[in-house]
C-alpha atoms as a PDB file:
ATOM      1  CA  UNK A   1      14.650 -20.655  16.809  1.00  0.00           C
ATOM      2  CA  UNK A   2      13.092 -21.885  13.430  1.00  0.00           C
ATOM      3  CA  UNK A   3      10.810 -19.615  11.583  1.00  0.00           C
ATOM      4  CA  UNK A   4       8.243 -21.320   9.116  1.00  0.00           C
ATOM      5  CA  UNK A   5       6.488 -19.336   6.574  1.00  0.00           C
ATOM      6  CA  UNK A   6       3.307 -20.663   4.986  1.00  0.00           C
ATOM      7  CA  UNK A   7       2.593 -19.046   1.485  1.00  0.00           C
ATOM      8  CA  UNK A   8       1.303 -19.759  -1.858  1.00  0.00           C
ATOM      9  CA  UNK A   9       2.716 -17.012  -4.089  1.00  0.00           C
ATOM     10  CA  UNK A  10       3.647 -16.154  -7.519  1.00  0.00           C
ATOM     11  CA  UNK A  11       6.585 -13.884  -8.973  1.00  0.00           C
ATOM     12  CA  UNK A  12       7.289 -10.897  -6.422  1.00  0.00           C
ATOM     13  CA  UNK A  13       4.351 -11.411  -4.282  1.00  0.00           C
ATOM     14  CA  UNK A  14       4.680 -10.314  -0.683  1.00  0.00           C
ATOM     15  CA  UNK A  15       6.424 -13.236   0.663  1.00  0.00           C
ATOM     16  CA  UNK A  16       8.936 -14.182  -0.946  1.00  0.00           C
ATOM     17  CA  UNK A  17       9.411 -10.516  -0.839  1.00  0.00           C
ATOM     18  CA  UNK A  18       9.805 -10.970   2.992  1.00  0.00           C
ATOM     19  CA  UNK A  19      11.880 -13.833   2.814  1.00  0.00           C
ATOM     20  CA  UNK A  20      14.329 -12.717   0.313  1.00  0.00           C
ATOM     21  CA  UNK A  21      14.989  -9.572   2.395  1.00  0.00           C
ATOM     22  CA  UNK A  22      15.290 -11.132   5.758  1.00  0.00           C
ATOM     23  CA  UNK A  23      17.435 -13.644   4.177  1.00  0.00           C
ATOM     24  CA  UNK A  24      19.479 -10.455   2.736  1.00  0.00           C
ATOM     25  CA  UNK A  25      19.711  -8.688   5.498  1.00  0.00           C
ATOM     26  CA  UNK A  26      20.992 -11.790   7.688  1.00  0.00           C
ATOM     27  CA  UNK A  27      18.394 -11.776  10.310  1.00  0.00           C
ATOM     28  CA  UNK A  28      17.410 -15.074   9.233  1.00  0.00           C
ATOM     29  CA  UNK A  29      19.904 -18.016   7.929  1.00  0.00           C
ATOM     30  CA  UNK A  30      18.201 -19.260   4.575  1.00  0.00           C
ATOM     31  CA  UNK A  31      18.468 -22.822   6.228  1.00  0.00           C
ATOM     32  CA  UNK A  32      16.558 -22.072   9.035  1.00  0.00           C
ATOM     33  CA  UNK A  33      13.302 -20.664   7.164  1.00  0.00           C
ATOM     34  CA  UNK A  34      10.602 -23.796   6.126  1.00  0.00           C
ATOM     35  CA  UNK A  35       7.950 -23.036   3.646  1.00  0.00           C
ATOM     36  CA  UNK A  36       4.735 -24.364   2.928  1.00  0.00           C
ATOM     37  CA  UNK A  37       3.728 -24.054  -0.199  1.00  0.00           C
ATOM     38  CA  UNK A  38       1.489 -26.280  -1.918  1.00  0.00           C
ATOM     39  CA  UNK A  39       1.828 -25.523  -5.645  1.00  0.00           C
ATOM     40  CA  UNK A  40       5.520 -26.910  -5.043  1.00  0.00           C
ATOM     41  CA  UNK A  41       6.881 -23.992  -6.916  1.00  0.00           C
ATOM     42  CA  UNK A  42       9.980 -22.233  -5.544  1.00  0.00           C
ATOM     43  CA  UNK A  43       9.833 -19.322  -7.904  1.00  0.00           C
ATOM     44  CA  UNK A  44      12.695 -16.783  -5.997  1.00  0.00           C
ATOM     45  CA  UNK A  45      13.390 -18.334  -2.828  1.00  0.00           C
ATOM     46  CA  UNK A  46      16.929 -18.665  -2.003  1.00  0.00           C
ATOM     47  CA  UNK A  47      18.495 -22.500  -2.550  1.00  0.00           C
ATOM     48  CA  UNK A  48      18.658 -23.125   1.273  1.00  0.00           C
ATOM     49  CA  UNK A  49      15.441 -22.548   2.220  1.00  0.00           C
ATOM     50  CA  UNK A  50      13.497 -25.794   2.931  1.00  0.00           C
ATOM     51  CA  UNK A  51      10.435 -26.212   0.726  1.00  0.00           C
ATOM     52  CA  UNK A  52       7.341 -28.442   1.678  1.00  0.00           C
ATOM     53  CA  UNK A  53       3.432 -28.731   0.871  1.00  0.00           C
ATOM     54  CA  UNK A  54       2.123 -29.682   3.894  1.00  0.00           C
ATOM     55  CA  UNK A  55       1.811 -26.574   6.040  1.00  0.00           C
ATOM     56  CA  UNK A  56       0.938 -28.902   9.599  1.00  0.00           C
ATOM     57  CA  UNK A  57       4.427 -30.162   8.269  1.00  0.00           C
ATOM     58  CA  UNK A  58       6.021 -26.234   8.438  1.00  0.00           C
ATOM     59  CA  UNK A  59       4.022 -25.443  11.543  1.00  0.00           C
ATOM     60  CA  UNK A  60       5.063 -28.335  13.982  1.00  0.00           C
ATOM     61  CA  UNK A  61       8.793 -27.761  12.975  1.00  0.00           C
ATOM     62  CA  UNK A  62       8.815 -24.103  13.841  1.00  0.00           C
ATOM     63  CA  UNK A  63       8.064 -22.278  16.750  1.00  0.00           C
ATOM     64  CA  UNK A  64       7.397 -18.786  14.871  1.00  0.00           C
ATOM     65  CA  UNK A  65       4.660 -19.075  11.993  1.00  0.00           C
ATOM     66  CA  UNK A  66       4.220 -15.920   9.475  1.00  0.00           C
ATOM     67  CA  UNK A  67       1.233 -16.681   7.020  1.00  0.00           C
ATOM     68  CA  UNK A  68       1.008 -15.094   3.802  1.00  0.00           C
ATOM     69  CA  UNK A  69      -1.893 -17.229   1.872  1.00  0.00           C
ATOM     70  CA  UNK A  70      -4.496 -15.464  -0.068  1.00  0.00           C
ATOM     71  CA  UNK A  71      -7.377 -14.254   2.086  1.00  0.00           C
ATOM     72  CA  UNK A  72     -10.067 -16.110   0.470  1.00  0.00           C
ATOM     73  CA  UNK A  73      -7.611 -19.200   1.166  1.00  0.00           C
ATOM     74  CA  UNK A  74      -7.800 -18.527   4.815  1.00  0.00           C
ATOM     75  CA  UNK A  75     -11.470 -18.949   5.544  1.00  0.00           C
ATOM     76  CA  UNK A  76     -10.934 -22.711   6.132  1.00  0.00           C
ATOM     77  CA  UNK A  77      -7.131 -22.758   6.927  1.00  0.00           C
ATOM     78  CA  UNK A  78      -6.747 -24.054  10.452  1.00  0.00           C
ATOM     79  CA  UNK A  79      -3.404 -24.868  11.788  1.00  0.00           C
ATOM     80  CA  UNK A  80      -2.485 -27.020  14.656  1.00  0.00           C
ATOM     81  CA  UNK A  81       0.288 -24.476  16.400  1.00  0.00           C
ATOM     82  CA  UNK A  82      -0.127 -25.220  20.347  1.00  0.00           C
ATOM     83  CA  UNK A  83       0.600 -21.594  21.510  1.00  0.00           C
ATOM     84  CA  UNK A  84       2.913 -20.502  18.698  1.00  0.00           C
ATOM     85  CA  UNK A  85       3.340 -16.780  17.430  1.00  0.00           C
ATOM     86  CA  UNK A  86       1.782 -16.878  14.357  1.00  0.00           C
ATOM     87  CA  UNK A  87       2.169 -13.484  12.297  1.00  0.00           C
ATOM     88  CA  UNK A  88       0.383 -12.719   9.207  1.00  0.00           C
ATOM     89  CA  UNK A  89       0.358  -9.912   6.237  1.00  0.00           C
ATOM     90  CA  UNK A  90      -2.932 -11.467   4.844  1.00  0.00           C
ATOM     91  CA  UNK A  91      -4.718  -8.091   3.695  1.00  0.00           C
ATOM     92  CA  UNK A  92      -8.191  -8.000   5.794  1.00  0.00           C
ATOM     93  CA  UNK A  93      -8.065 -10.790   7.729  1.00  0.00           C
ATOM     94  CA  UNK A  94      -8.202  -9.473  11.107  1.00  0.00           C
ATOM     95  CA  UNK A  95      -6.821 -10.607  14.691  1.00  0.00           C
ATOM     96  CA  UNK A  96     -10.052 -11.968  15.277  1.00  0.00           C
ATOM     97  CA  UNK A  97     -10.144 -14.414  12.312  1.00  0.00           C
ATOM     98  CA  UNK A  98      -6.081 -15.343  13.307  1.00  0.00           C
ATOM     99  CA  UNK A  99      -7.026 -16.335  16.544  1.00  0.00           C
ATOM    100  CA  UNK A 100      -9.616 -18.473  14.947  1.00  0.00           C
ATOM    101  CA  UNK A 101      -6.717 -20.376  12.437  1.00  0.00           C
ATOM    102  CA  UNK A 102      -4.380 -20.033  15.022  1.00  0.00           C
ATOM    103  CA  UNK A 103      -6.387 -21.799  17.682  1.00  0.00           C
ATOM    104  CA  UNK A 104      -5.043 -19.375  20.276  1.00  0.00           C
ATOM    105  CA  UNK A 105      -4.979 -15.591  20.545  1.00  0.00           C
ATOM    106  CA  UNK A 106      -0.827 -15.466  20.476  1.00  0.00           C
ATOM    107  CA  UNK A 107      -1.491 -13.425  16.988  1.00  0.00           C
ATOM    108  CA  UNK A 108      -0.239 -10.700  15.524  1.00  0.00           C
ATOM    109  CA  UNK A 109      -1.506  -9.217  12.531  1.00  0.00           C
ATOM    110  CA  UNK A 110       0.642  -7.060  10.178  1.00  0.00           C
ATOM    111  CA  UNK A 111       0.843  -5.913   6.216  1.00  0.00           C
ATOM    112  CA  UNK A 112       4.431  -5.540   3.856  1.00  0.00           C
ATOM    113  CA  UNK A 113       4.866  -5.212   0.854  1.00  0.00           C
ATOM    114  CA  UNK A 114       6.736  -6.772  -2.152  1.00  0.00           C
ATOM    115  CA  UNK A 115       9.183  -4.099  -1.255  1.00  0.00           C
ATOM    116  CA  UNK A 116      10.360  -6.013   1.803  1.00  0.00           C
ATOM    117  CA  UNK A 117      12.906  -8.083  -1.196  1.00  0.00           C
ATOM    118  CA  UNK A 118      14.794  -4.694  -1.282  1.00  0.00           C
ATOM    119  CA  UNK A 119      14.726  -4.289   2.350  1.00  0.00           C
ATOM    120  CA  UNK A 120      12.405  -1.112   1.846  1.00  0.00           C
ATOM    121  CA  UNK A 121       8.935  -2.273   3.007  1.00  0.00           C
ATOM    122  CA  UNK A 122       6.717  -0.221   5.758  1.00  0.00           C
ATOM    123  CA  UNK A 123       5.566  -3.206   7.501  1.00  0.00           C
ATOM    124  CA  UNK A 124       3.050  -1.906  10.431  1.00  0.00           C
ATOM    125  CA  UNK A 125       1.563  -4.310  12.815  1.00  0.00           C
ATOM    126  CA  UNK A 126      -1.066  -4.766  15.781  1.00  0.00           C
ATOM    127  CA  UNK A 127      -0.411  -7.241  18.762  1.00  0.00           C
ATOM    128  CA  UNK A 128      -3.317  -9.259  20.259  1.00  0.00           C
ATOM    129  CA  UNK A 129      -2.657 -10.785  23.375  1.00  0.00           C
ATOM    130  CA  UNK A 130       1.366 -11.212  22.498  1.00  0.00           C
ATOM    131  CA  UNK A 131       3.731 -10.402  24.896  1.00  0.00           C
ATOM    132  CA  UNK A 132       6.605  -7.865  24.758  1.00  0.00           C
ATOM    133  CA  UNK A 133       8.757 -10.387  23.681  1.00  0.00           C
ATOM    134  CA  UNK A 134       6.680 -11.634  20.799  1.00  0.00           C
ATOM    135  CA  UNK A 135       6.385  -7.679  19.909  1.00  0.00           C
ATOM    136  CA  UNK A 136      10.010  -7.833  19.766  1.00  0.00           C
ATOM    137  CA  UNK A 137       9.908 -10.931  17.507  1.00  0.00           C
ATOM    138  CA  UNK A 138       7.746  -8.889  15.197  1.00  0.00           C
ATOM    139  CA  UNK A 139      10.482  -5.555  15.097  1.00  0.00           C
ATOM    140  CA  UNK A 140      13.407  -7.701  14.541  1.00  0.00           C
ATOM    141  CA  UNK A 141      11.593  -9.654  11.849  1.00  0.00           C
ATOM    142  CA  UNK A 142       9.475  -6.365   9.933  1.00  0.00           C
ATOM    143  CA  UNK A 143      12.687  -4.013  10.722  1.00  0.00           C
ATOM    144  CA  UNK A 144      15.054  -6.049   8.859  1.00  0.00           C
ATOM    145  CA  UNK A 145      13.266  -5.529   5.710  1.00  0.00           C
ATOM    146  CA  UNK A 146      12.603  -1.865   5.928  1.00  0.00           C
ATOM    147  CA  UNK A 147      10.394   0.459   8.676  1.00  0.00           C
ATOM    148  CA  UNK A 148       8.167  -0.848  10.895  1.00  0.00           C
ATOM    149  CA  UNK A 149       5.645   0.318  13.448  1.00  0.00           C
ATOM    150  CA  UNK A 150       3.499  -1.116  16.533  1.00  0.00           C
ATOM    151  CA  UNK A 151      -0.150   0.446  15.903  1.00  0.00           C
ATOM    152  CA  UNK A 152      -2.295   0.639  18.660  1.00  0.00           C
ATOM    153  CA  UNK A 153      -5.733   0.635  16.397  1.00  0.00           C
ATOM    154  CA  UNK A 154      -6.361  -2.460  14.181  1.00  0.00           C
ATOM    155  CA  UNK A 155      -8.083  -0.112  11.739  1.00  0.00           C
ATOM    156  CA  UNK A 156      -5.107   1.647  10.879  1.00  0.00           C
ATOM    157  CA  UNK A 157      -4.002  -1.557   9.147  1.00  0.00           C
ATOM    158  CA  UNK A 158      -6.547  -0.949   6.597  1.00  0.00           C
ATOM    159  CA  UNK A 159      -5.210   2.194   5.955  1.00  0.00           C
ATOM    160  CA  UNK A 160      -1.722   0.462   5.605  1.00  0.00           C
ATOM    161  CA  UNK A 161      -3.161  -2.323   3.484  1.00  0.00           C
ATOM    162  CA  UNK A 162      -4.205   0.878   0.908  1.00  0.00           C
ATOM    163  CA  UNK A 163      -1.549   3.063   1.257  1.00  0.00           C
ATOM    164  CA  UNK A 164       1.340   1.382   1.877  1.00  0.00           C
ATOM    165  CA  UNK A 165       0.619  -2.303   0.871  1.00  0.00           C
ATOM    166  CA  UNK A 166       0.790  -2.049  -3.228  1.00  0.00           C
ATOM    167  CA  UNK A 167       3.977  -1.401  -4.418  1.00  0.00           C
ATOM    168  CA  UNK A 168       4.374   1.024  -6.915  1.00  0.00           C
ATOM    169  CA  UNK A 169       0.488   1.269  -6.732  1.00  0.00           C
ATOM    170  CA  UNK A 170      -0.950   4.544  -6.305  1.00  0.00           C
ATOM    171  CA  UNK A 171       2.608   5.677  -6.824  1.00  0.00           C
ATOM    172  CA  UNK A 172       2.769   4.478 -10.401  1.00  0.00           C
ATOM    173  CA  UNK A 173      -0.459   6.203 -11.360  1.00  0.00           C
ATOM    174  CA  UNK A 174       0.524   9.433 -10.305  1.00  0.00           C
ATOM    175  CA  UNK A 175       4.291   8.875 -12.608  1.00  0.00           C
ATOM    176  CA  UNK A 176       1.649   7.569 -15.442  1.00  0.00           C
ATOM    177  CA  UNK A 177      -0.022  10.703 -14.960  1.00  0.00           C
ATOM    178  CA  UNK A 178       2.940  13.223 -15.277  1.00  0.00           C
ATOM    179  CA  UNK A 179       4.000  11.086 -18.230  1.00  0.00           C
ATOM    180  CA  UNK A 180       1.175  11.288 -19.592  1.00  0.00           C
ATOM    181  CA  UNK A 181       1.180  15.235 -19.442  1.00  0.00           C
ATOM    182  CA  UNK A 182       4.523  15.384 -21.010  1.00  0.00           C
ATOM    183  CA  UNK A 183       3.374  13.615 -23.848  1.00  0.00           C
ATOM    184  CA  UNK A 184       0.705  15.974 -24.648  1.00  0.00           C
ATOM    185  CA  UNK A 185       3.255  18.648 -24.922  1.00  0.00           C
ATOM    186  CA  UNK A 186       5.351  16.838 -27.673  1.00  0.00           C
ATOM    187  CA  UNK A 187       7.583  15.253 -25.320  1.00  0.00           C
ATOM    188  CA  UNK A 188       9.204  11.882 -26.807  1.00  0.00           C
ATOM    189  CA  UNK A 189       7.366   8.947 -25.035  1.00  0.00           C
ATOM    190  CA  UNK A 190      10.705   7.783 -23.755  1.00  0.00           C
ATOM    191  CA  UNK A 191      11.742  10.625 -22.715  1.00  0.00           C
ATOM    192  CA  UNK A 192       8.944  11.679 -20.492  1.00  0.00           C
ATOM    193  CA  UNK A 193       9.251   8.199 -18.732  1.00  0.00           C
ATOM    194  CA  UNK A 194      13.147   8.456 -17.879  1.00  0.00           C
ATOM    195  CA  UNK A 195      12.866  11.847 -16.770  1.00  0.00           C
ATOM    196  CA  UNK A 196       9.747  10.533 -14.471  1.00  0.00           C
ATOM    197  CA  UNK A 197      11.552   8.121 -13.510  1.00  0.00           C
ATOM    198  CA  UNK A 198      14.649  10.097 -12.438  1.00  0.00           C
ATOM    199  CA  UNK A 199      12.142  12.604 -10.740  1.00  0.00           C
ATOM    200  CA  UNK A 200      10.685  10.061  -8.363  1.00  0.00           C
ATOM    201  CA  UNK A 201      14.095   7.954  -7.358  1.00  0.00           C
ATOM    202  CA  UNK A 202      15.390  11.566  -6.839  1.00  0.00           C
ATOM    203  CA  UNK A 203      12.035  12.685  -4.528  1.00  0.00           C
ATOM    204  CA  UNK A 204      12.072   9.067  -2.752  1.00  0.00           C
ATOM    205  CA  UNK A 205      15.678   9.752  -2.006  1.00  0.00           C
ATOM    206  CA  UNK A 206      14.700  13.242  -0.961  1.00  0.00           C
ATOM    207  CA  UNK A 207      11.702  12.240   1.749  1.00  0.00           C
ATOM    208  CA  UNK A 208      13.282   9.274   2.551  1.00  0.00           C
ATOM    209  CA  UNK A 209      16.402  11.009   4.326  1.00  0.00           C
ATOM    210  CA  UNK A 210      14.071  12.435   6.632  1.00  0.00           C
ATOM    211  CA  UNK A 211      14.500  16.552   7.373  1.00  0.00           C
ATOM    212  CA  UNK A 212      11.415  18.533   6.650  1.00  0.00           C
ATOM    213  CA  UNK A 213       7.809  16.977   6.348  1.00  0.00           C
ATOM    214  CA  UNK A 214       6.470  16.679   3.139  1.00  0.00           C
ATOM    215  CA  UNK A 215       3.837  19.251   3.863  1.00  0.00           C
ATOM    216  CA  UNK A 216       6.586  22.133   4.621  1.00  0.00           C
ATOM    217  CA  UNK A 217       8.230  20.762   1.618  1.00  0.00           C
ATOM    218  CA  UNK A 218       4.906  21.765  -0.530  1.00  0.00           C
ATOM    219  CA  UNK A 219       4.606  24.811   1.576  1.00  0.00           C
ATOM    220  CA  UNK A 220       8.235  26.332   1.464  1.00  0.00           C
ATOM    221  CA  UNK A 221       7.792  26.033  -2.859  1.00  0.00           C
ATOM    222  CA  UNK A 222       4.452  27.656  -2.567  1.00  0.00           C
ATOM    223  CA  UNK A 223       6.250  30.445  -0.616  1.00  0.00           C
ATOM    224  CA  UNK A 224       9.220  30.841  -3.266  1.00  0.00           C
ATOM    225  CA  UNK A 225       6.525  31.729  -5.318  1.00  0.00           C
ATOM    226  CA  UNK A 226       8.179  29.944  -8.830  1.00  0.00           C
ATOM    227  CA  UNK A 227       7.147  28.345 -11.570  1.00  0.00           C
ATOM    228  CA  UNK A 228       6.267  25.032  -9.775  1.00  0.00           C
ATOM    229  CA  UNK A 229       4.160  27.273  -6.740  1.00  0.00           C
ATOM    230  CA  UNK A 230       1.008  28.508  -9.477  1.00  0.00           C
ATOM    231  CA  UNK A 231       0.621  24.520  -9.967  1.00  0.00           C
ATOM    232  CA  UNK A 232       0.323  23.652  -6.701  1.00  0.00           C
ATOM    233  CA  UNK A 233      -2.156  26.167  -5.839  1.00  0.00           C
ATOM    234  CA  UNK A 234      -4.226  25.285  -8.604  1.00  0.00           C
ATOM    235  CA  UNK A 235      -3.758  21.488  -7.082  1.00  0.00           C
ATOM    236  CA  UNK A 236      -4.352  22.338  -3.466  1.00  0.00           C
ATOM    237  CA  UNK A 237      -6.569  25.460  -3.017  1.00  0.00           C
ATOM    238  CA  UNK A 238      -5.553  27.359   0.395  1.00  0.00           C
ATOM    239  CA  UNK A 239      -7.794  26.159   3.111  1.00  0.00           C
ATOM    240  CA  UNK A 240      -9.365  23.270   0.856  1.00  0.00           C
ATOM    241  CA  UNK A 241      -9.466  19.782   1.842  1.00  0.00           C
ATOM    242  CA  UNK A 242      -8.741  18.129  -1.575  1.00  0.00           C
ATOM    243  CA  UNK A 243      -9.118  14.227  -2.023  1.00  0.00           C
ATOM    244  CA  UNK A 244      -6.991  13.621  -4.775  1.00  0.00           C
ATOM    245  CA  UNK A 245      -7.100   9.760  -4.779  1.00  0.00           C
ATOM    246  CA  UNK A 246     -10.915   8.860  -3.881  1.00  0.00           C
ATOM    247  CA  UNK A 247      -9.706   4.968  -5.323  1.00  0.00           C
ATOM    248  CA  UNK A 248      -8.592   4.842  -1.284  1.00  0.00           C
ATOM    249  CA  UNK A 249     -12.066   5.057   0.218  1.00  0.00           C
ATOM    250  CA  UNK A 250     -13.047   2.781  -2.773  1.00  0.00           C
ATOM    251  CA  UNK A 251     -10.332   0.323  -2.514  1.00  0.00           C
ATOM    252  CA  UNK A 252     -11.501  -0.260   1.018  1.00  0.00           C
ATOM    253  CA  UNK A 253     -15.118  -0.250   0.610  1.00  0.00           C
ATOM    254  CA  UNK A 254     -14.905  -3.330  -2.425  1.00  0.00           C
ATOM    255  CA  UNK A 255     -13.113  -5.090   0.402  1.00  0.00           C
ATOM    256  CA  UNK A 256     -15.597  -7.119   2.180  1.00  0.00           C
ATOM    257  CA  UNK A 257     -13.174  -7.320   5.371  1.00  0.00           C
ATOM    258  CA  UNK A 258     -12.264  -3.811   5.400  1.00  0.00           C
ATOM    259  CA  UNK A 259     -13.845  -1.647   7.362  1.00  0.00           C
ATOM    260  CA  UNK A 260     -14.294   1.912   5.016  1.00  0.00           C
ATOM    261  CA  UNK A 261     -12.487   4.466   7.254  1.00  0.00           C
ATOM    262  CA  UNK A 262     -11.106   6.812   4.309  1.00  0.00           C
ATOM    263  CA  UNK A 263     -14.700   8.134   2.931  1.00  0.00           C
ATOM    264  CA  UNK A 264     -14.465  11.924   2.850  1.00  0.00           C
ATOM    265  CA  UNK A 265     -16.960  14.267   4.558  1.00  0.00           C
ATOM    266  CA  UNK A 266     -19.381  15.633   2.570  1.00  0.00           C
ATOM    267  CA  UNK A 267     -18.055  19.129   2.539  1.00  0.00           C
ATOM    268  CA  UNK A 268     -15.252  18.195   0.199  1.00  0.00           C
ATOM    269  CA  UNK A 269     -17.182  16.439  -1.996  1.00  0.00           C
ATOM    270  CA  UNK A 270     -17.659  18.165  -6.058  1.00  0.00           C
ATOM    271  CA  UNK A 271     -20.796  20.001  -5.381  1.00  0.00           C
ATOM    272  CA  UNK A 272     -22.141  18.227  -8.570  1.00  0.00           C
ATOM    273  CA  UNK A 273     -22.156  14.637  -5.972  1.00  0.00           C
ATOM    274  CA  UNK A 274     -23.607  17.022  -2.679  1.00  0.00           C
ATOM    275  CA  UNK A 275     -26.303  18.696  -5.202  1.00  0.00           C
ATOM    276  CA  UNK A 276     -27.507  15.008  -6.438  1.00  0.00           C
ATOM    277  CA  UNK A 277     -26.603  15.969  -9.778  1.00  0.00           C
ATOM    278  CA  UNK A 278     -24.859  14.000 -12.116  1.00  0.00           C
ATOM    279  CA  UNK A 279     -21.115  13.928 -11.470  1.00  0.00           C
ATOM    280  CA  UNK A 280     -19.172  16.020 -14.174  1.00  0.00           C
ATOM    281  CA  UNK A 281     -15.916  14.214 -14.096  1.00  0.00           C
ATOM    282  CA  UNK A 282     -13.748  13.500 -16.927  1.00  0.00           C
ATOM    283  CA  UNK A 283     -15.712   9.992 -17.398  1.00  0.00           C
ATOM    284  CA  UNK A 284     -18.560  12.432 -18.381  1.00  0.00           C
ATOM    285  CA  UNK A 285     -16.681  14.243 -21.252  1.00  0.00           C
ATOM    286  CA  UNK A 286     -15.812  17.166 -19.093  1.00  0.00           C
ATOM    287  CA  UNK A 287     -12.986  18.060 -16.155  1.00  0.00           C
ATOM    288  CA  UNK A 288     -14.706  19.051 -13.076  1.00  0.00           C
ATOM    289  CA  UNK A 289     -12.475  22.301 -13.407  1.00  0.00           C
ATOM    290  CA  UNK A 290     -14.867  24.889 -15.288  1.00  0.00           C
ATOM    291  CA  UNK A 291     -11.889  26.785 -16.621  1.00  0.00           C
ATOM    292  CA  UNK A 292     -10.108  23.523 -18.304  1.00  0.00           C
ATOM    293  CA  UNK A 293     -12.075  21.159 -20.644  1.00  0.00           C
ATOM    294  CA  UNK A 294     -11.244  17.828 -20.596  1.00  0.00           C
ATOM    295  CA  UNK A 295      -8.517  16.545 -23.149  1.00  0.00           C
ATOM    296  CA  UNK A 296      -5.885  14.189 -23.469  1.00  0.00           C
ATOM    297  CA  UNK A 297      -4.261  12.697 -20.196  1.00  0.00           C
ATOM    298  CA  UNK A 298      -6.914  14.701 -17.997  1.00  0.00           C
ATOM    299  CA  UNK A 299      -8.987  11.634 -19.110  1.00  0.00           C
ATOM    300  CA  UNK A 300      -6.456   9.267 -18.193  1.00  0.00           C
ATOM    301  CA  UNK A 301      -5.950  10.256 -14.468  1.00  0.00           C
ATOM    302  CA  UNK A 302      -8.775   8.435 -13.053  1.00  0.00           C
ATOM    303  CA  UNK A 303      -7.801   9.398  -9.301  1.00  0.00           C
ATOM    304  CA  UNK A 304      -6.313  12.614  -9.888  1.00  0.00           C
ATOM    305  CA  UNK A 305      -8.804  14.991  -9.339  1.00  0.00           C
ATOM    306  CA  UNK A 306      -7.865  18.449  -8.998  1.00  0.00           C
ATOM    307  CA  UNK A 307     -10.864  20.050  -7.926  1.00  0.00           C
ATOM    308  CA  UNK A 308     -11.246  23.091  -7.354  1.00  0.00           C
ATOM    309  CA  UNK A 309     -14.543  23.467  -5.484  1.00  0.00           C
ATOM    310  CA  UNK A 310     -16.804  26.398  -7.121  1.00  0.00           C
ATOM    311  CA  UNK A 311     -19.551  27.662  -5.772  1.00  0.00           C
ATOM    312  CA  UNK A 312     -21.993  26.539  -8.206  1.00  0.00           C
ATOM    313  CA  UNK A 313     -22.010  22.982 -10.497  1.00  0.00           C
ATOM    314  CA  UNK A 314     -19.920  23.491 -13.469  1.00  0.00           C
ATOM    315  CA  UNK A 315     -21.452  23.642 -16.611  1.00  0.00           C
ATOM    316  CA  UNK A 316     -21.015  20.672 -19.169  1.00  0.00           C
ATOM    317  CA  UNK A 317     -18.516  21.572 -21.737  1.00  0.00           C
ATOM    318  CA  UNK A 318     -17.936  20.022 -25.275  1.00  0.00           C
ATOM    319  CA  UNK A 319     -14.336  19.325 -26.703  1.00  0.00           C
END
C-alpha cells in the first residue's frame, strides 16, 4: 500500500511533522510516501520521499490520501480519489466538507500536531462512513507518532484542535507566565527560563508516565498542606469552577468553522461581566483580585486569570 500526503507547509508545520515521525518510527518506508506540494519546497522531508505539485498526480498513485492544506485552501480543493480513504488534520474542516473534496463519504477527519516529528502527538479522530479496517488504517498511522483516540462526537475535535493541536501553545504561555513571575522577584532572566524549563520536561515526564490523575496530583499537595498548597488555593478556590484560559472559548468562537462548545456558564463568570459592568481585568489597570493590584507580569498573563469570585465587583485600584 502507497500512502500520498497532500500538503503545502512551511518549517515544522503539522505535516511534515507527521511524516517525519511515521517515517521515524518505521511504519511507513520514506519511499513509499508521495507528496503534493505545490510550492516545490521540500523543507524537512526525508530524501526518499517522492515530491510532486500536482496533487491528482499524488492521489491516483496512492490508495490512502492524508490532506494537510490550509483550510481556506480547501474550499475549492476537489480531488478525483474513486473510493479512497482520505484522512485529514485540516483544523475545522469537518466530515461534511471531506466528503465534499473527497467525492465520497470514505473520510475520516482527525487533528496532530507538529509534535507528531517527535513521535509525541495526541492525534484524535472521527470516522464517517469508514469501515473497521479503515479505522485501523487511521490507529496504525496516528499511533505511530504518539497517542491516538477514536471519538465518537465530531465536536470533540474542536476541542482537540484548541487544546491539543498548538504545540507548545497554551503550554508556553503558562512557562512565560512563571518566568515572568520569577523575574519580578530579582531572578536572572536566564535563570528563571532554565529552571522553567527543567520544571515542565520534569512535570511532562511526570503525567506522562501515567499513575495518578492530574487532579489527585493537585489535590494530594493541597492536602500536604506546604508551601506550594496556599498557592493553589488562592488559584483554585474549593468548590469554584475557575476558567483560567478563557482564549479556549475565544479561539473557537474567531473560527468561523468551529462550533463554540468551551463558553463558560454564566455563574463562573467575574461578577463585573454578569453585573454589565465594565470588566476590571488587568487590561483595565487593575487585577480582578481585590486584595492584589495589578503589577508587573500580572499584566502579562493575558489568560491566566486567577479569580477569585467575590461577592461584590471589585473596586478599581490605582498602582
Amino acid at each position: 500500500m502507497r500512502h500520498g500526503i497532500g500538503c503545502d507547509w512551511g518549517q515544522r508545520t503539522t505535516s511534515c511533522a507527521i511524516i517525519q515521525g511515521l517515517v521515524t518510527a518505521k511504519a511507513l518506508p520514506a519511499e513509499q510516501i508521495i507528496v503534493a506540494n505545490r510550492s516545490g519546497v521540500r523543507g524537512d522531508l526525508p530524501d526518499a520521499v517522492r515530491l510532486v505539485s500536482d496533487i491528482d498526480e499524488m492521489v491516483a498513485a496512492c490508495d490512502v490520501i492524508l490532506l494537510s492544506v490550509p483550510p481556506a485552501n480547501a474550499t475549492t480543493l476537489r480531488l478525483q480519489a474513486d473510493g479512497k480513504l482520505v484522512l485529514s488534520v485540516m483544523a475545522g474542516v469537518t466530515l461534511a466538507q471531506l466528503a465534499k473534496i473527497a467525492g465520497h463519504d470514505r473520510v475520516i477527519r482527525a487533528m496532530s500536531s507538529p509534535a507528531a516529528a517527535e513521535r509525541m502527538a495526541y492525534s484524535p479522530f472521527m470516522l464517517d462512513a469508514c469501515t473497521q479496517d479503515d479505522g485501523a488504517v487511521a490507529e496504525e498511522l496516528f499511533g505511530a507518532i504518539g497517542q491516538t483516540d477514536a471519538l465518537t462526537d465530531e465536536a470533540q475535535l474542536d476541542v482537540f484542535t484548541a487544546i491539543t493541536g498548538p504545540v507548545p501553545g497554551f503550554v508556553a504561555l503558562f512557562a512565560d507566565t512563571m518566568i515572568g513571575f520569577a523575574r519580578e522577584q530579582g531572578v536572572d532572566a536566564d535563570v528563571a527560563e532554565r529552571a522553567v524549563r527543567q520544571l515542565f520536561l520534569a512535570a511532562g515526564n511526570e503525567m506522562g508516565a501515567g499513575g495518578s490523575s492530574p487532579a489527585k496530583q493537585v489535590q494530594w499537595m493541597i492536602d500536604y498542606a506546604g508551601t506550594t498548597a496556599a498557592g493553589l488555593e488562592a488559584m483554585k478556590p474549593p468548590g469554584s469552577s475557575v476558567w483560567f484560559m478563557t482564549g479556549w472559548p475565544r479561539l473557537l468562537r474567531n473560527r468561523g468553522a468551529l462550533r463554540t462548545i468551551l463558553s463558560p456558564p454564566a455563574s463562573t463568570l467575574h461578577p463585573a461581566r454578569t453585573h454589565g459592568r465594565r470588566r476590571q481585568t488587568a487590561r483595565h489597570g487593575a487585577h480582578p483580585c481585590p486584595a492584589r493590584p495589578a503589577r508587573g507580569w500580572y499584566r502579562r498573563r493575558a489568560l491566566l486569570r486567577f479569580v477569585p469570585y467575590p461577592t461584590r465587583t471589585p473596586d478599581r485600584r490605582s498602582n
